[in-house]
Protein backbone atom coordinates (compact mmCIF):
# COMPACT_ATOMS: atom_id res chain seq x y z
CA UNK A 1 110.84 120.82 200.56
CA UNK A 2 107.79 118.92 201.25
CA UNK A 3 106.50 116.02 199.01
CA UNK A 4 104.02 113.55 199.05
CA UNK A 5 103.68 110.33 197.54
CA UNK A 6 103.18 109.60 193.87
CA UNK A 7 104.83 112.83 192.77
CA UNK A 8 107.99 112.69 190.55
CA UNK A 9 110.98 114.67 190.40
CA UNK A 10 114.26 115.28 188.68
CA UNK A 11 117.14 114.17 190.75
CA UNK A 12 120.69 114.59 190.20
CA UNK A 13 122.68 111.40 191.59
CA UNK A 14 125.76 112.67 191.34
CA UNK A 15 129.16 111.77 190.31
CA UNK A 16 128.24 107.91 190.90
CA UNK A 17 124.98 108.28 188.41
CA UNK A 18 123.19 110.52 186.63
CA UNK A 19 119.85 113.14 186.27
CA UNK A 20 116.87 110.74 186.78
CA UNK A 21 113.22 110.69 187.34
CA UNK A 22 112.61 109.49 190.70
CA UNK A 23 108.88 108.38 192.25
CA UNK A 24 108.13 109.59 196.14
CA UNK A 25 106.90 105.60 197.66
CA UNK A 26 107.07 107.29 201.30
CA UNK A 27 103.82 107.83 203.08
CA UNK A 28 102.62 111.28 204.02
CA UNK A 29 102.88 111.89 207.45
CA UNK A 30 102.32 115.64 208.64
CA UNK A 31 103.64 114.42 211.85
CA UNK A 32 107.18 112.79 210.82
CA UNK A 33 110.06 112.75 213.25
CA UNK A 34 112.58 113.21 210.53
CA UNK A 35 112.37 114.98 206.97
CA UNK A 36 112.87 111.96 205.11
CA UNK A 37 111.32 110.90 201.98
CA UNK A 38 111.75 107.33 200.00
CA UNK A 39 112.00 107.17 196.38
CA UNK A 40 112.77 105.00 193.35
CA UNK A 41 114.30 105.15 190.18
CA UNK A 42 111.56 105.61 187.41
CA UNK A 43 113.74 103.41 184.28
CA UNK A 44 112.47 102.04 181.10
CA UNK A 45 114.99 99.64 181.07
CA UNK A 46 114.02 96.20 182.92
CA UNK A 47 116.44 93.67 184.31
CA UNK A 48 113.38 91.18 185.59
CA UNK A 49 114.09 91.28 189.18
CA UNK A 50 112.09 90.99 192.08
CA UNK A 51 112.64 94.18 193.28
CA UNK A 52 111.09 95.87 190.44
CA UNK A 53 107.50 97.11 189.64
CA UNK A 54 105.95 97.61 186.40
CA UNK A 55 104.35 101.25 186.34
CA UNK A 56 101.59 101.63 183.41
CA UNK A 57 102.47 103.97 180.45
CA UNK A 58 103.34 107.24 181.25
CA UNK A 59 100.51 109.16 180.19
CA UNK A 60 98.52 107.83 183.00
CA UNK A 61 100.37 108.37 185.90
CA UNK A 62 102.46 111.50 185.07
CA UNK A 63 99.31 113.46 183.92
């Protein structure tokens, strides 16, 4: 499977989590060494940390 960045997909996380939307953050790179793509939890819920991003409502990134 081949994806490039900004696209979202369903992702089970198994027995530890759950069925989540999950955001591709990895650049595309036709030229990778490894088939390896970075992604992040898409929540509504918000715990204020650092290591979290506010994305704008949904209708104008999920088109």
């Amino acid at each position: 499977m081949t994806t490039k960045p900004g696209e979202v997909y369903r992702v089970d996380l198994g027995a530890g989590g759950k069925v989540r939307m999950m955001l591709v953050v990895s650049r595309e790179d036709c030229d990778s060494p490894r088939a390896l793509s970075l992604c992040v939890p898409v929540t509504s819920s918000c715990c204020e940390s650092q290591y979290e991003a506010e994305l704008p409502p949904p209708g104008h990134f999920l088109g």
